[in-house]
C-alpha atoms as a PDB file:
ATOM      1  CA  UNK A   1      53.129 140.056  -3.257  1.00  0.00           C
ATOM      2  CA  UNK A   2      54.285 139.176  -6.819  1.00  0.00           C
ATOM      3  CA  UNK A   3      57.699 140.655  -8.652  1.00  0.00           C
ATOM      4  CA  UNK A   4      56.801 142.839 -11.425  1.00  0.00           C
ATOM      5  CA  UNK A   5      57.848 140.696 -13.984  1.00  0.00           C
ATOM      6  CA  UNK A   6      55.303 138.130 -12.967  1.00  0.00           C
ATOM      7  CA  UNK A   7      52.196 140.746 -12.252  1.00  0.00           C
ATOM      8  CA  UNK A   8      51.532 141.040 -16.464  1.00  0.00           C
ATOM      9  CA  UNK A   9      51.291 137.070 -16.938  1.00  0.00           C
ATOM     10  CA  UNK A  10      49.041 137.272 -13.712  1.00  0.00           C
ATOM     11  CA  UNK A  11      46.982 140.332 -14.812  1.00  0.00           C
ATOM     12  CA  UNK A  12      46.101 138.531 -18.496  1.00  0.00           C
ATOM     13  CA  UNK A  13      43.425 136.439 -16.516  1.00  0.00           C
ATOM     14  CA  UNK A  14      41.218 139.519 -15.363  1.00  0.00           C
ATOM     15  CA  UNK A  15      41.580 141.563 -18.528  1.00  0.00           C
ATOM     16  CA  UNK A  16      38.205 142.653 -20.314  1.00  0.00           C
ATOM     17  CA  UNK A  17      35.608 141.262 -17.933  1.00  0.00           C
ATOM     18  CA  UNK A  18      32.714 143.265 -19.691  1.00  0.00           C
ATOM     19  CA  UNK A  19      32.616 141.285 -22.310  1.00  0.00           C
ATOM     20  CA  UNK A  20      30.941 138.448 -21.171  1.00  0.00           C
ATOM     21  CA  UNK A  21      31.247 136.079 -24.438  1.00  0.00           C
ATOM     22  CA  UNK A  22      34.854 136.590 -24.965  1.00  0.00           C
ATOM     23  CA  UNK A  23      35.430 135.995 -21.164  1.00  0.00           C
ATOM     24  CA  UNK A  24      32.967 132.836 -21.291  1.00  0.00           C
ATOM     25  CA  UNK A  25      35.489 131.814 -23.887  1.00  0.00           C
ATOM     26  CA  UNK A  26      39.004 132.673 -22.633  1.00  0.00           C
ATOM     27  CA  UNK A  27      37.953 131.025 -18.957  1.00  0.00           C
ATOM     28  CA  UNK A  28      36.871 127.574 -20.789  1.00  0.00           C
ATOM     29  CA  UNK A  29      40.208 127.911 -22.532  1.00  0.00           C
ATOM     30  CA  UNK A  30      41.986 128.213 -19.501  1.00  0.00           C
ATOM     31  CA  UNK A  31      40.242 125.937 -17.499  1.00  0.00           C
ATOM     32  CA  UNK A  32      39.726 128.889 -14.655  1.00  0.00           C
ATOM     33  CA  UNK A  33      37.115 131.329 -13.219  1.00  0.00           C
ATOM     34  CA  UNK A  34      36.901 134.580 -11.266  1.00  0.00           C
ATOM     35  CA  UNK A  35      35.300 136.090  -8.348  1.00  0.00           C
ATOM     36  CA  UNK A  36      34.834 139.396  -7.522  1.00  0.00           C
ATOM     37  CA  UNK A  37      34.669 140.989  -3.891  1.00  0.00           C
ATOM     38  CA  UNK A  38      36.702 140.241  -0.153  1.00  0.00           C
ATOM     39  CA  UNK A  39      33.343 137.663   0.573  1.00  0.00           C
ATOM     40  CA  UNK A  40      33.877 135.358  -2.898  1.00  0.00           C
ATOM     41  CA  UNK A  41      37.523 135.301  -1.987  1.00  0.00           C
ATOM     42  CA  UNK A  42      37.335 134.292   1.435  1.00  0.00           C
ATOM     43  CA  UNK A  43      34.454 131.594   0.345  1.00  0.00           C
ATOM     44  CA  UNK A  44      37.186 130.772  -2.507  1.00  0.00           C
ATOM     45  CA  UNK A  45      40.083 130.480   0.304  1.00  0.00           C
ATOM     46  CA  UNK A  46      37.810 128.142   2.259  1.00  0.00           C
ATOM     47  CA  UNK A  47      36.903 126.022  -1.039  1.00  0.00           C
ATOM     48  CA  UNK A  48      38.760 123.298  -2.630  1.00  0.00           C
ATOM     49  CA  UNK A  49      39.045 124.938  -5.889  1.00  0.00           C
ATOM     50  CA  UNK A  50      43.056 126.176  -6.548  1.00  0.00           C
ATOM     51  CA  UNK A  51      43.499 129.604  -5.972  1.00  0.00           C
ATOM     52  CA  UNK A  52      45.729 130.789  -9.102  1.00  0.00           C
ATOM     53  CA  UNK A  53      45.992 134.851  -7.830  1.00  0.00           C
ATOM     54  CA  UNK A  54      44.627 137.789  -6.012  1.00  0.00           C
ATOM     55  CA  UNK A  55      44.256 140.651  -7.899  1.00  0.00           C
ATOM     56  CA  UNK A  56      43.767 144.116  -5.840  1.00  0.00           C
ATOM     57  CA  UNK A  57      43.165 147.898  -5.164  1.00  0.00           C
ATOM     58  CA  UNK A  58      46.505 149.538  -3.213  1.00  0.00           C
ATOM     59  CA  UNK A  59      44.219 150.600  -0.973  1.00  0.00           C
ATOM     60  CA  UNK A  60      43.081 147.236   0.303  1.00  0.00           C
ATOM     61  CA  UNK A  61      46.455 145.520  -0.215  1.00  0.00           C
ATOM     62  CA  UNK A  62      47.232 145.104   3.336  1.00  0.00           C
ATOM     63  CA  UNK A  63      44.464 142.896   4.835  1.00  0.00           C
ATOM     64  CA  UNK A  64      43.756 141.183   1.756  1.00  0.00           C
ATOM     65  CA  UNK A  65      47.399 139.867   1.777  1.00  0.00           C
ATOM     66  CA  UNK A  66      47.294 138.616   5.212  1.00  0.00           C
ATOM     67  CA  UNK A  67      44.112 137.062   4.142  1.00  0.00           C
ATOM     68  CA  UNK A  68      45.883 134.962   1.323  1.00  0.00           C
ATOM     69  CA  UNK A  69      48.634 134.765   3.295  1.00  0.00           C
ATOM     70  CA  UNK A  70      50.834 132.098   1.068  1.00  0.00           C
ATOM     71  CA  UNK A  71      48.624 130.404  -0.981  1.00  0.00           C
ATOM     72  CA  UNK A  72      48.357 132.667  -4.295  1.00  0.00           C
ATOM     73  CA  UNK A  73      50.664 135.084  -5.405  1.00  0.00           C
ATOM     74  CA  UNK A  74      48.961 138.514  -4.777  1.00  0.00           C
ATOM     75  CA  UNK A  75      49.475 141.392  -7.421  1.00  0.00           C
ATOM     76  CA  UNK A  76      48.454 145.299  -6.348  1.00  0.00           C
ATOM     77  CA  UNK A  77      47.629 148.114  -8.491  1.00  0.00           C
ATOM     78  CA  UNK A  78      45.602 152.060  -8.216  1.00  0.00           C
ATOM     79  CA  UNK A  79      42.528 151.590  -8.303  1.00  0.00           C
ATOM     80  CA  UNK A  80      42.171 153.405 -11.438  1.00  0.00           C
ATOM     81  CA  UNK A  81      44.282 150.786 -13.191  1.00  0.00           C
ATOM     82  CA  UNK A  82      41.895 147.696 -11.989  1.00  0.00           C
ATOM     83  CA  UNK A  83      39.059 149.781 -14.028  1.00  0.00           C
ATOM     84  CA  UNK A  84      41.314 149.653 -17.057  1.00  0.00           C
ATOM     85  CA  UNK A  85      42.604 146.091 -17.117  1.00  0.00           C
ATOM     86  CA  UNK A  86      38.765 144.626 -16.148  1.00  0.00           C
ATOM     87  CA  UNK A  87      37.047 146.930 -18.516  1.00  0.00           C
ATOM     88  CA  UNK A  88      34.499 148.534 -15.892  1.00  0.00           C
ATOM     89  CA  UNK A  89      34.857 150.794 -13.026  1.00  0.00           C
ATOM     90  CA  UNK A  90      35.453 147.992 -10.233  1.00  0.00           C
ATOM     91  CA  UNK A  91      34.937 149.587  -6.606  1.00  0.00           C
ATOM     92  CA  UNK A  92      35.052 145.999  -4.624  1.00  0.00           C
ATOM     93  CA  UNK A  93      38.457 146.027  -4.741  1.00  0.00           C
ATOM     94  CA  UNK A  94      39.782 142.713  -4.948  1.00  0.00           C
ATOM     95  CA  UNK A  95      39.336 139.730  -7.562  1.00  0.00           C
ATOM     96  CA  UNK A  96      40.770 136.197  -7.833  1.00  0.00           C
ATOM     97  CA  UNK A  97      41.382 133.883 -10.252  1.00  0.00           C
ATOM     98  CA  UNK A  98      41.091 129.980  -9.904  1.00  0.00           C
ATOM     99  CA  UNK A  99      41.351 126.383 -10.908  1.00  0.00           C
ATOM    100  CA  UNK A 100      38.448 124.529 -12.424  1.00  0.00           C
ATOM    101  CA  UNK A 101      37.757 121.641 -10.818  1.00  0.00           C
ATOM    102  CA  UNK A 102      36.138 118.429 -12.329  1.00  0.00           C
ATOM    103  CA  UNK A 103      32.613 117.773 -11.284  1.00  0.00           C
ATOM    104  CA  UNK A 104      31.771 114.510  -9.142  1.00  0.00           C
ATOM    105  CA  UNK A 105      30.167 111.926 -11.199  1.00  0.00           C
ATOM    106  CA  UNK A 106      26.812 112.521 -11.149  1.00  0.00           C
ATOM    107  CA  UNK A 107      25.670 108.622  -9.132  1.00  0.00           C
ATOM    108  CA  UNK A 108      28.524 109.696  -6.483  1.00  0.00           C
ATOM    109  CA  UNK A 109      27.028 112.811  -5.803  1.00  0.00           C
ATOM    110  CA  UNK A 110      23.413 111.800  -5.766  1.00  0.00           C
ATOM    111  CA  UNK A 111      23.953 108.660  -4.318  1.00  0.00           C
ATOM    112  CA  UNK A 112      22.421 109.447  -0.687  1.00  0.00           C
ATOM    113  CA  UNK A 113      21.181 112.981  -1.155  1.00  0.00           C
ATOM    114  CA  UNK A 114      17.664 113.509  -0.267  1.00  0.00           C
ATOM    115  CA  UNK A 115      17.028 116.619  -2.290  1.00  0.00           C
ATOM    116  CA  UNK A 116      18.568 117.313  -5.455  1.00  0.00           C
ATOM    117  CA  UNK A 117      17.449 120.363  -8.064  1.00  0.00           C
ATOM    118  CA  UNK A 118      17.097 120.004 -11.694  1.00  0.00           C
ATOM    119  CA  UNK A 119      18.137 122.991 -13.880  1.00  0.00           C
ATOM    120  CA  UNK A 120      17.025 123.160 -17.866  1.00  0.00           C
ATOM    121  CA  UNK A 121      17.964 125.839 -19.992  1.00  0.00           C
ATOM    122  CA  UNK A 122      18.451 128.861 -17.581  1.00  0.00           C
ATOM    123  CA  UNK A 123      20.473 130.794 -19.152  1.00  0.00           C
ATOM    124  CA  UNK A 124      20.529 133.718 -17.117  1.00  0.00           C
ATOM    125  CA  UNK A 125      24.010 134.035 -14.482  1.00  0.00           C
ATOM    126  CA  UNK A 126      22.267 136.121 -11.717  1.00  0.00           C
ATOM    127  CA  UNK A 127      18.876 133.248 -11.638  1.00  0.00           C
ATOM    128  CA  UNK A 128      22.210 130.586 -11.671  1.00  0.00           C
ATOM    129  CA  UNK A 129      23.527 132.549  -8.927  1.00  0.00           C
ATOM    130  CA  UNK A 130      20.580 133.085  -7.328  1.00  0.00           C
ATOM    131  CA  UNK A 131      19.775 129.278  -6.953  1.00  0.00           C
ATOM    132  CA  UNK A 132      22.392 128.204  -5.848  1.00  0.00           C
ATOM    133  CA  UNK A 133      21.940 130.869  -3.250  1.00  0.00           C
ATOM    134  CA  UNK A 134      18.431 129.538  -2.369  1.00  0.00           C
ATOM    135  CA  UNK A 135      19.787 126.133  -2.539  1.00  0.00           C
ATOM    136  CA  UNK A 136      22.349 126.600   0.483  1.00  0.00           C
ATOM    137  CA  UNK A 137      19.477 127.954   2.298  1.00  0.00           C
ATOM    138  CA  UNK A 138      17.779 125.714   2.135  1.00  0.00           C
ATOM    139  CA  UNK A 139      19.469 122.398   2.247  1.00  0.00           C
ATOM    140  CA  UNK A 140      19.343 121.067  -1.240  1.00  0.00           C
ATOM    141  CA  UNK A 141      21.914 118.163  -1.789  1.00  0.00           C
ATOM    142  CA  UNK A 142      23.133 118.905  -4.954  1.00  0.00           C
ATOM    143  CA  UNK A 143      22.148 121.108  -8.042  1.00  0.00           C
ATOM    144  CA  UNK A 144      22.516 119.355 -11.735  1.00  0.00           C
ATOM    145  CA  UNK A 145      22.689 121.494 -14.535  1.00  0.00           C
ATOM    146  CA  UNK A 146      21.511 120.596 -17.752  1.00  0.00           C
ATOM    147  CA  UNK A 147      23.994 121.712 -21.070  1.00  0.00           C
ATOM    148  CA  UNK A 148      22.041 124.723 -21.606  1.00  0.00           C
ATOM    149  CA  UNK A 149      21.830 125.734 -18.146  1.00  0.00           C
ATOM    150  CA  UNK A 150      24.797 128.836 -17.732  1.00  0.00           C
ATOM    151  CA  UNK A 151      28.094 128.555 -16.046  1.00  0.00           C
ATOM    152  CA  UNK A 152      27.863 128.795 -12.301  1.00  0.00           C
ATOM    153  CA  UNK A 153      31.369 129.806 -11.899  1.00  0.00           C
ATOM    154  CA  UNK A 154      31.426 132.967 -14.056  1.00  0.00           C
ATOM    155  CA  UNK A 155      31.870 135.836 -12.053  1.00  0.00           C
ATOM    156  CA  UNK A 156      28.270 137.197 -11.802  1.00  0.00           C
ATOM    157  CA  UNK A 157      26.501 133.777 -10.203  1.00  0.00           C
ATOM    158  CA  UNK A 158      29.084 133.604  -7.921  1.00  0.00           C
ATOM    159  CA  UNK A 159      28.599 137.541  -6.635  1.00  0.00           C
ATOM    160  CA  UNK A 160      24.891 136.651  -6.920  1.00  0.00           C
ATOM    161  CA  UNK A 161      25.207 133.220  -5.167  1.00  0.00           C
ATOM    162  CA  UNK A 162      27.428 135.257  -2.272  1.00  0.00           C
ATOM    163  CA  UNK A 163      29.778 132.646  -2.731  1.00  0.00           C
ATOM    164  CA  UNK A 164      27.490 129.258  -2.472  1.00  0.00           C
ATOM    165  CA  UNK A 165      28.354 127.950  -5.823  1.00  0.00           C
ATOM    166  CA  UNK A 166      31.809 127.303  -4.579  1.00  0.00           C
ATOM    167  CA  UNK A 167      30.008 125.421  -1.616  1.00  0.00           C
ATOM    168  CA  UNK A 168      26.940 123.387  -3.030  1.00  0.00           C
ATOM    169  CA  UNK A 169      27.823 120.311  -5.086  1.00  0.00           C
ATOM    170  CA  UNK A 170      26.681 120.460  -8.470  1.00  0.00           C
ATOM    171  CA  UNK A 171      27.459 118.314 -11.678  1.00  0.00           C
ATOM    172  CA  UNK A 172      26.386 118.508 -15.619  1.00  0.00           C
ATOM    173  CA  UNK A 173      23.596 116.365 -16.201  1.00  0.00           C
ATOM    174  CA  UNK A 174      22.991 114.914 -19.872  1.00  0.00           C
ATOM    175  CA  UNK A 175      20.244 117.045 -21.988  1.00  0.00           C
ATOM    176  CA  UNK A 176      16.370 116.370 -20.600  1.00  0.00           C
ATOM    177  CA  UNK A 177      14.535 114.074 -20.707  1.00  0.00           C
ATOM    178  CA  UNK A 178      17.168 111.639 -20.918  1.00  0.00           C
ATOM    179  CA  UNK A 179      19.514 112.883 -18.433  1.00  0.00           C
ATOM    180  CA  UNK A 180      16.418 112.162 -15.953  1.00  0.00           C
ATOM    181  CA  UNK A 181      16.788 108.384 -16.571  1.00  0.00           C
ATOM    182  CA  UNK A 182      20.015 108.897 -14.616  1.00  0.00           C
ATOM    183  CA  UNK A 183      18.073 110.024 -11.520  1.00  0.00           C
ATOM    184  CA  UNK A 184      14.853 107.712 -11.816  1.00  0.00           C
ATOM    185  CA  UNK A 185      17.707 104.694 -11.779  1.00  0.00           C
ATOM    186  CA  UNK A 186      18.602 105.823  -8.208  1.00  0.00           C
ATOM    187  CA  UNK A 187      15.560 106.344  -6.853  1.00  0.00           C
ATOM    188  CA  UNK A 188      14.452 109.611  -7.107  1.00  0.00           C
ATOM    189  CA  UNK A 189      11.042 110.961  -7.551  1.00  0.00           C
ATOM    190  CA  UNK A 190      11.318 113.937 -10.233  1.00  0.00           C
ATOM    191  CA  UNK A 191       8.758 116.641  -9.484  1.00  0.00           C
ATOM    192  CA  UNK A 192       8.505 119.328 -12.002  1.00  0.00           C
ATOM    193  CA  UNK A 193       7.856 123.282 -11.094  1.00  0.00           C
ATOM    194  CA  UNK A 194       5.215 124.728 -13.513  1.00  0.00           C
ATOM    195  CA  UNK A 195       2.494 127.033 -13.459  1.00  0.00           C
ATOM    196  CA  UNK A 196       0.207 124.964 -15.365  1.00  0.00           C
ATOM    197  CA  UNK A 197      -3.314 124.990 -13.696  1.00  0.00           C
ATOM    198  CA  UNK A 198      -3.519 121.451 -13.663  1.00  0.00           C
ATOM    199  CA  UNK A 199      -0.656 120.604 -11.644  1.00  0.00           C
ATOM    200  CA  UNK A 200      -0.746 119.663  -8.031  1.00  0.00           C
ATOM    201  CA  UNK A 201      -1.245 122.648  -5.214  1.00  0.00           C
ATOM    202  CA  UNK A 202       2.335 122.879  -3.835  1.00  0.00           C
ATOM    203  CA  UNK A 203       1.010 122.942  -0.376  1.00  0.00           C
ATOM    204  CA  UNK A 204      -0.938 119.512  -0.752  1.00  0.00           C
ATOM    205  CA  UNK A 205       2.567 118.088  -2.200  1.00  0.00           C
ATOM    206  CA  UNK A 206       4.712 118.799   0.975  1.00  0.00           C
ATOM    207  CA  UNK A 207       1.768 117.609   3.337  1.00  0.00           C
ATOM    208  CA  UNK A 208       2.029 114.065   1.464  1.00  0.00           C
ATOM    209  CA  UNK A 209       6.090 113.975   0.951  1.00  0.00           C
ATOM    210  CA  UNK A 210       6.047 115.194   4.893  1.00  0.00           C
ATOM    211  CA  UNK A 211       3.719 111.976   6.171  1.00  0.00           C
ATOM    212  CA  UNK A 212       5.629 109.752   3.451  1.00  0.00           C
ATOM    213  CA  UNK A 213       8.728 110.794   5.230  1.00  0.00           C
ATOM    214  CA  UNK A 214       7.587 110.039   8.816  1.00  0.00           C
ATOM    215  CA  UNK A 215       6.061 107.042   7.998  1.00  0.00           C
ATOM    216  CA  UNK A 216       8.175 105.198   5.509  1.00  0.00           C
ATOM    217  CA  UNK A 217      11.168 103.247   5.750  1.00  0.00           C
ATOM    218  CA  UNK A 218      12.090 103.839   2.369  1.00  0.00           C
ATOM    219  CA  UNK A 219      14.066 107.346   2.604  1.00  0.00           C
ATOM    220  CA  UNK A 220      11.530 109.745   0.119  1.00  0.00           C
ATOM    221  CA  UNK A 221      14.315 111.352  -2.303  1.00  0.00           C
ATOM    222  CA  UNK A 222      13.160 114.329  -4.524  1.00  0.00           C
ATOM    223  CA  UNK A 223      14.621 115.819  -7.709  1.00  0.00           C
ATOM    224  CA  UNK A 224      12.805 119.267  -8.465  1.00  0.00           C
ATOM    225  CA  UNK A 225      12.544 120.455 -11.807  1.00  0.00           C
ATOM    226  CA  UNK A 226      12.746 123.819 -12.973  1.00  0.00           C
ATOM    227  CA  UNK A 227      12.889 125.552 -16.435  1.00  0.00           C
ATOM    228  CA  UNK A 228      13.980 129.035 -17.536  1.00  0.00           C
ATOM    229  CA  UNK A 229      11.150 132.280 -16.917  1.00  0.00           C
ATOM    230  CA  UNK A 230       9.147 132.196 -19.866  1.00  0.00           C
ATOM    231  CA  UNK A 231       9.557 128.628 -21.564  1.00  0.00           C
ATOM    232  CA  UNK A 232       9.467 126.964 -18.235  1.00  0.00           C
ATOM    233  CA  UNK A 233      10.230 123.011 -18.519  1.00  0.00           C
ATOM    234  CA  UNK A 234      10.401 121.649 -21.762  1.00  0.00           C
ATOM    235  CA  UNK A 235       7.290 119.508 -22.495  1.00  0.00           C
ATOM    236  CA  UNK A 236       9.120 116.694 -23.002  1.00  0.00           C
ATOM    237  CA  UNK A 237      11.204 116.968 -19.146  1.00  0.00           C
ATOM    238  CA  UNK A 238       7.560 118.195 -17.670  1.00  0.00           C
ATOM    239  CA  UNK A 239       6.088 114.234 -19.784  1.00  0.00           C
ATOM    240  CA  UNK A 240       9.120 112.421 -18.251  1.00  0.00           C
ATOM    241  CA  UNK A 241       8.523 113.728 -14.565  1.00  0.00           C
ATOM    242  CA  UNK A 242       6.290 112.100 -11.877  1.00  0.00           C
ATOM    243  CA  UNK A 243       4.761 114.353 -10.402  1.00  0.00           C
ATOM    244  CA  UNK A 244       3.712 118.041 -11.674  1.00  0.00           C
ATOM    245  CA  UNK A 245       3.172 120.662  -8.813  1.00  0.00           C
ATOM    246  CA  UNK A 246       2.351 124.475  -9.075  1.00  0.00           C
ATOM    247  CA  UNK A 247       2.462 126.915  -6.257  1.00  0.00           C
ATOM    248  CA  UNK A 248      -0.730 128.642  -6.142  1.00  0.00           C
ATOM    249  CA  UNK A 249      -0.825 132.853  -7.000  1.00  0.00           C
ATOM    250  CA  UNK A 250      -2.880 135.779  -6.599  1.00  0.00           C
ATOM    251  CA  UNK A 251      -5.316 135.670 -10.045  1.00  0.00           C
ATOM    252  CA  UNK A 252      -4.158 137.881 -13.228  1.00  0.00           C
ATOM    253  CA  UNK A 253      -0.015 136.772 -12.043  1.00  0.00           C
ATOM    254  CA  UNK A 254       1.187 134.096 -14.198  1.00  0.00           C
ATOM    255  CA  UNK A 255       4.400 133.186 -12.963  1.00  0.00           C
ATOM    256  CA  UNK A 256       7.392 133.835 -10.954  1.00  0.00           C
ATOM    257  CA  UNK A 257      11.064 134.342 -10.812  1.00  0.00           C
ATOM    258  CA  UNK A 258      12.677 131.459 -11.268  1.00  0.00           C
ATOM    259  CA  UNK A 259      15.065 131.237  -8.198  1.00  0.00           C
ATOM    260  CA  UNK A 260      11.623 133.012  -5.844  1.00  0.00           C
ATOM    261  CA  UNK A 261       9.607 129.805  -7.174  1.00  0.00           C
ATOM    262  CA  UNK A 262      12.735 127.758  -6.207  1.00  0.00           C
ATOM    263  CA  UNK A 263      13.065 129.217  -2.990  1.00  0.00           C
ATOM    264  CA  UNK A 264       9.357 128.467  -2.024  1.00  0.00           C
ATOM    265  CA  UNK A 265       9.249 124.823  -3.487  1.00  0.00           C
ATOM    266  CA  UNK A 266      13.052 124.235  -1.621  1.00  0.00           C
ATOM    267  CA  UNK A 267      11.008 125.486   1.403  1.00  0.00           C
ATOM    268  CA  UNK A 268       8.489 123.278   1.330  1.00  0.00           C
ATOM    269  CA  UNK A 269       9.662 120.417   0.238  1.00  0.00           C
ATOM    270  CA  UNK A 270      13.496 119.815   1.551  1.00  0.00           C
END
């Protein structure tokens, strides 16, 4: 537990977490994040990023304290008074603040991965969270985030993400297409997600990526492509890609979620 004179300087971090562009802003200045709920914070504990303090309900003080045990000061207040310094009526009970790490370089941390996702211009924090989610599921490498791709560490991808953004590796990749010359230097096959009816059945994709994997001796390494609901890949990332695949859909449906179409194509083709 923290001293009272310390709980203020503490509290400052988790003030006003409604307002999304301010808090975009004070956690860049800062150089920290926070996660919200006893699962992000034991997924934090577990992680290598810095834990810099618990924040929590009275109520919940006792196990979450023998949770942190020692390694972040821990400062408890009503419930009613969490609602007033975060700006919304929080009922999870517990939040935590911590260190920004610096990514891997990106040729470390594709180096021998054998599936590695491509994000461009999702802006969205619950479709961030929510790949990164589908990601762990499935056994994607690495995700690389292009600069207009949102923050995976603000608070709502990790909730969405239950936590996997602290676990799956991911990096800033330079802005598309060039950023893919990165990839294509180290061997990796970039396959873009569209729903253009000219691209290549999903299905028909994995069949040929499956036999190319049992066959060859050459490990088969994939970076997947996908753009933001709507806009979809730039034309320019879909020009610079080698392959083009769509998965197939019911006639009059257009498209999908983002992070469902991920989740099928990680499926198939991790």
């Amino acid at each position: 537990m923290t001293s009272p004179t310390d709980d203020e300087r503490l509290i400052d971090d988790y003030r006003a977490l409604n307002d999304p562009e301010l808090r975009r802003a004070v956690e860049r200045r800062g150089n920290y994040f926070v996660v919200e709920g006893r699962l992000a914070l034991e997924v934090l504990l577990e992680s290598p990023y810095p834990v810099r303090s618990v924040l929590v309900a009275a109520g919940k003080a006792e196990p979450i304290a023998a949770l942190v045990g020692d390694r972040a000061p821990v400062v408890v207040r009503p419930e009613a008074d969490l609602a007033a310094i975060t700006g919304f009526p929080f009922h999870r009970g517990v939040l935590a603040a911590a260190e920004r790490r610096r990514p891997p370089l990106l040729r470390d941390l594709v180096a021998h991965a054998r599936t590695v996702v491509v994000l461009e211009g999702i802006g969205d924090h619950e479709n961030v969270g929510a790949l990164f989610r589908n990601a762990a599921a499935f056994g994607v490498d690495a995700v690389l985030l292009d600069p207009t791709t949102a923050d995976p560490l603000y608070r709502r991808s990790v909730r969405v993400s239950l936590g996997h953004v602290l676990r799956v590796p991911w990096a800033r990749l330079d802005p598309l297409p060039e950023g893919l010359h990165q990839l294509r230097a180290q061997d990796l096959e970039l396959v873009a997600l569209t729903p253009n009816g000219e691209a290549e059945p999903i299905d028909r994709v994995a069949e040929q990526v499956a036999e190319r994997r049992r066959v060859s001796a050459v490990p088969v390494r994939l970076a997947l492509l996908l753009g933001a609901e709507g806009p979809g890949l730039s034309g320019a990332a879909l020009a610079a890609a080698d392959r083009r695949v769509r998965i197939p859909m019911a006639p009059g449906v257009d498209s999908l979620n983002v992070a469902t179409a991920a989740a099928i194509a990680f499926h198939r083709l991790t």
